[in-house]
C-alpha atoms as a PDB file:
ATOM      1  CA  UNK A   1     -63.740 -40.412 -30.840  1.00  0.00           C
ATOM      2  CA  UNK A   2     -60.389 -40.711 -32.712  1.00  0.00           C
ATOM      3  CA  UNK A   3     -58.666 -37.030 -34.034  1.00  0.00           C
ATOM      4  CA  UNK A   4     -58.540 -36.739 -37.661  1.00  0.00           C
ATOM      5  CA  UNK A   5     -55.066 -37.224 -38.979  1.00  0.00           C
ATOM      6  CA  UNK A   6     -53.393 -34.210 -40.648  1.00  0.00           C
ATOM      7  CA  UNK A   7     -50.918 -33.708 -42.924  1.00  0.00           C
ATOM      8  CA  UNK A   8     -46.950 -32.842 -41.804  1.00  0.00           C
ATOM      9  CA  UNK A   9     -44.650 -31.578 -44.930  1.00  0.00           C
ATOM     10  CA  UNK A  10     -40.852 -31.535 -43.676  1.00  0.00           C
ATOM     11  CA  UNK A  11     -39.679 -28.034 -45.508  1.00  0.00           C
ATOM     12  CA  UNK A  12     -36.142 -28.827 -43.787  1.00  0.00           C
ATOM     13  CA  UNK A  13     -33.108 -29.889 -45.484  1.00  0.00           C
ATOM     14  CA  UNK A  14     -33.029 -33.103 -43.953  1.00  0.00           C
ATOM     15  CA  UNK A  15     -35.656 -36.436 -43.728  1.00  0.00           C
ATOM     16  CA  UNK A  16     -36.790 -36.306 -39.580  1.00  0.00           C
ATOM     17  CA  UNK A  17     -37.733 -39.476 -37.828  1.00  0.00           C
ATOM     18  CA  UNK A  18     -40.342 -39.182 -35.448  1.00  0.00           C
ATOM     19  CA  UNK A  19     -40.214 -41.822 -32.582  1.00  0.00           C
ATOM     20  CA  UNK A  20     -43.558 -42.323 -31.192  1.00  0.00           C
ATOM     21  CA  UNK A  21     -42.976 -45.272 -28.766  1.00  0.00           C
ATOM     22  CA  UNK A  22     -41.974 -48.774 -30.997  1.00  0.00           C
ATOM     23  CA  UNK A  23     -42.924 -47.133 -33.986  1.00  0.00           C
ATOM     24  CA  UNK A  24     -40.869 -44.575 -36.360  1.00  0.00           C
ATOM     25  CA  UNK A  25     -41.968 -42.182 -38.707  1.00  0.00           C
ATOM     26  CA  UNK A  26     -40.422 -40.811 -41.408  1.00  0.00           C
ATOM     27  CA  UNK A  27     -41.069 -37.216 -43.062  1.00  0.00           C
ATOM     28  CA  UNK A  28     -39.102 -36.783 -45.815  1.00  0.00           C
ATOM     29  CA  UNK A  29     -37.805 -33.329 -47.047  1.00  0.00           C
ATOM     30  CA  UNK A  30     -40.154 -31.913 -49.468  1.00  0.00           C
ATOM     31  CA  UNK A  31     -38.507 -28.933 -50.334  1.00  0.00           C
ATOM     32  CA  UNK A  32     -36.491 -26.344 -47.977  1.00  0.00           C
ATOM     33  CA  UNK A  33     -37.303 -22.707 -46.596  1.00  0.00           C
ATOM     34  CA  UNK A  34     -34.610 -20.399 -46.739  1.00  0.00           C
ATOM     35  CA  UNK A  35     -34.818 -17.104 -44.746  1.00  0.00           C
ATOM     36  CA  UNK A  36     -33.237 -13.917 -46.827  1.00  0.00           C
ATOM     37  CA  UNK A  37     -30.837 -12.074 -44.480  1.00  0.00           C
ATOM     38  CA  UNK A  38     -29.314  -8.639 -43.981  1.00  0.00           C
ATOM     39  CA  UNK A  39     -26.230  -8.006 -41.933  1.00  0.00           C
ATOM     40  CA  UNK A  40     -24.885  -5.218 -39.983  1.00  0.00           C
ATOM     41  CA  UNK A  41     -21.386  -5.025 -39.213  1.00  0.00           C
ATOM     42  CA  UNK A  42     -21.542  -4.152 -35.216  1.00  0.00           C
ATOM     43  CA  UNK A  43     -17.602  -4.723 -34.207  1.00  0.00           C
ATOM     44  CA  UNK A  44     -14.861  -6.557 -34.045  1.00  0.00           C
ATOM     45  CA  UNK A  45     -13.356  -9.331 -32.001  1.00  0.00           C
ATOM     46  CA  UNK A  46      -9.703  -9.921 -32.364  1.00  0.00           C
ATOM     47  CA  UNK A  47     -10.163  -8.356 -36.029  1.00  0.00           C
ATOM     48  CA  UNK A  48     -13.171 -11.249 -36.821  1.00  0.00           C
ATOM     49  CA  UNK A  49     -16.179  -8.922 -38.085  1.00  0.00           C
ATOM     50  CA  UNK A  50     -19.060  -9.150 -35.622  1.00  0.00           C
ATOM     51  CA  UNK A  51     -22.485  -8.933 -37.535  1.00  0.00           C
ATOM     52  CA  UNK A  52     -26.165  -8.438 -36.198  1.00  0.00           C
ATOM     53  CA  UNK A  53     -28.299 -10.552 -39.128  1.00  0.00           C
ATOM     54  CA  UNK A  54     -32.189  -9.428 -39.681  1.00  0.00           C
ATOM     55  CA  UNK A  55     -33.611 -12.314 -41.205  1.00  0.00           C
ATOM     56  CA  UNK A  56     -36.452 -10.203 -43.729  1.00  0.00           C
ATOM     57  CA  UNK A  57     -38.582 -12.569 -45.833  1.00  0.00           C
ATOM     58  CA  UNK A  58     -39.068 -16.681 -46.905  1.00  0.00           C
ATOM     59  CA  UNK A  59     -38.685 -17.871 -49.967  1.00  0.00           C
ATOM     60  CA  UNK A  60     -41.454 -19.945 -51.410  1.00  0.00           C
ATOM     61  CA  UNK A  61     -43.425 -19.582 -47.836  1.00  0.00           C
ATOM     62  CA  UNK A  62     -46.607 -22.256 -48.587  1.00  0.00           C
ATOM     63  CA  UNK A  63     -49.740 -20.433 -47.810  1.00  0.00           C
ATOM     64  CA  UNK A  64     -51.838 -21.865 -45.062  1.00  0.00           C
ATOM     65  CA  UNK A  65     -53.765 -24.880 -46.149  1.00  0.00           C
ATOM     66  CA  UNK A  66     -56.519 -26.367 -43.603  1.00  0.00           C
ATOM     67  CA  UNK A  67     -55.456 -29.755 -42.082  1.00  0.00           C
ATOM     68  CA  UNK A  68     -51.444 -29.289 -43.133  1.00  0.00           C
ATOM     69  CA  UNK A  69     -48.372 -28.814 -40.840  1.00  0.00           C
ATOM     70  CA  UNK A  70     -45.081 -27.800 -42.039  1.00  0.00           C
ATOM     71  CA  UNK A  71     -41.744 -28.616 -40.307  1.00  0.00           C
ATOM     72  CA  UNK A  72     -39.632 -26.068 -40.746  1.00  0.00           C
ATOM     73  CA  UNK A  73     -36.222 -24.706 -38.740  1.00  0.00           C
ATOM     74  CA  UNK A  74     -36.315 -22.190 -35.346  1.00  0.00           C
ATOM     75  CA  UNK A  75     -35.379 -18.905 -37.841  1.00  0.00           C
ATOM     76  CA  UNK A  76     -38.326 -19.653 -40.446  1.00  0.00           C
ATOM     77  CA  UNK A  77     -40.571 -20.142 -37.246  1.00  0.00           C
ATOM     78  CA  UNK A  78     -39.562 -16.985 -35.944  1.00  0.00           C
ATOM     79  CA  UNK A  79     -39.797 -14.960 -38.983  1.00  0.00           C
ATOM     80  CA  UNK A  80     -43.445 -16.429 -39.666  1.00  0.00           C
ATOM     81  CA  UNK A  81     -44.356 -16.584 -35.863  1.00  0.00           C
ATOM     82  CA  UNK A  82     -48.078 -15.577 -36.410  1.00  0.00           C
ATOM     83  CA  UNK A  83     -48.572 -18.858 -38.223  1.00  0.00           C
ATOM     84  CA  UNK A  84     -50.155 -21.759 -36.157  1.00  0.00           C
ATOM     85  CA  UNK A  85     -49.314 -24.316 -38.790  1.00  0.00           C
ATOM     86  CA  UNK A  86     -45.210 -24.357 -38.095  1.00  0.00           C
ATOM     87  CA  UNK A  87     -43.832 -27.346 -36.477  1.00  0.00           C
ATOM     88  CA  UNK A  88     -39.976 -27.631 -34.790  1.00  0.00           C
ATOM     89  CA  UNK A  89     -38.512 -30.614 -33.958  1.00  0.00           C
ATOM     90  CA  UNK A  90     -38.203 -31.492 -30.498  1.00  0.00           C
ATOM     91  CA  UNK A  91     -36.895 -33.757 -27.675  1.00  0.00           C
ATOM     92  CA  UNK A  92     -34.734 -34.947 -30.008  1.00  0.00           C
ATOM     93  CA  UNK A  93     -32.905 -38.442 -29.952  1.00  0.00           C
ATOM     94  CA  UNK A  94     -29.381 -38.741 -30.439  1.00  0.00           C
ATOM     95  CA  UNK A  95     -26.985 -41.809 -31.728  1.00  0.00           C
ATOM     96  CA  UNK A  96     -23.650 -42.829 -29.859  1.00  0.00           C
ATOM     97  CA  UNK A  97     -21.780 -40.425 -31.521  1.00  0.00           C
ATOM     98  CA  UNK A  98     -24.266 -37.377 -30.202  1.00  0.00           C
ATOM     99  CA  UNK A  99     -25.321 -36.878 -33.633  1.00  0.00           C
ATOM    100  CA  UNK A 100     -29.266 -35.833 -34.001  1.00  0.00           C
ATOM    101  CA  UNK A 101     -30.982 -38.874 -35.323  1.00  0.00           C
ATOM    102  CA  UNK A 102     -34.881 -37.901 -35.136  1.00  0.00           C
ATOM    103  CA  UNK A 103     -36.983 -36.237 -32.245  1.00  0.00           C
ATOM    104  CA  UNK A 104     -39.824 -37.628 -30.204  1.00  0.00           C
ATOM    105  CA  UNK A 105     -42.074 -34.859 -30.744  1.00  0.00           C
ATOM    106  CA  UNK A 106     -43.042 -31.200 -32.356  1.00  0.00           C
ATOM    107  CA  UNK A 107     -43.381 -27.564 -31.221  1.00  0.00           C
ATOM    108  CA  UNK A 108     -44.627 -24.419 -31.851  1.00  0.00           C
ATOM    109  CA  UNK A 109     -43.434 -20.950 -30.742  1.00  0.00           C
END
């Protein structure tokens, strides 16, 4: 019996490609999560301010949806890290240059 297929939103700033042996996949952005932040000066180092940021809420956060996955970065995961429906990139594949070019699969926290 073949797994229903389910549906991935990318709410990252960039289009992923996902490469799943000869084939490639492409999610493209649909929109991006930003995480509001707080800071707290801690210190100093050589006069640079040192800051502890508290990441508090997500804009626009989608509200779970049966049968949907949403790719989204490693801070929005953590903030939200009750929900089972966040995806990461991972293993990802890089170009010549070392530049990130897609991933070969997902996590979850």
């Amino acid at each position: 019996m073949r797994k229903k297929e389910v549906n991935v939103i990318n709410l990252t700033p960039h289009d992923i490609i996902l490469f799943k042996g000869n084939e490639q996949i492409l999610y493209k952005s649909a929109g991006v999560l930003r995480a509001e932040c707080e800071y707290e000066l801690i210190g100093t180092v050589n006069g640079i301010n040192v800051y502890k940021n508290k990441y508090i809420s997500i804009d626009k956060m989608p509200k779970y949806k049966k049968g949907t996955y949403y790719i989204v970065s490693r801070i929005v995961a953590e903030i939200m890290k009750n929900r089972k429906d966040l995806l990461l990139v991972n293993e990802t594949v890089r170009n010549e240059k070392g530049q990130i070019i897609g991933c070969k699969s997902f996590s979850r926290l």
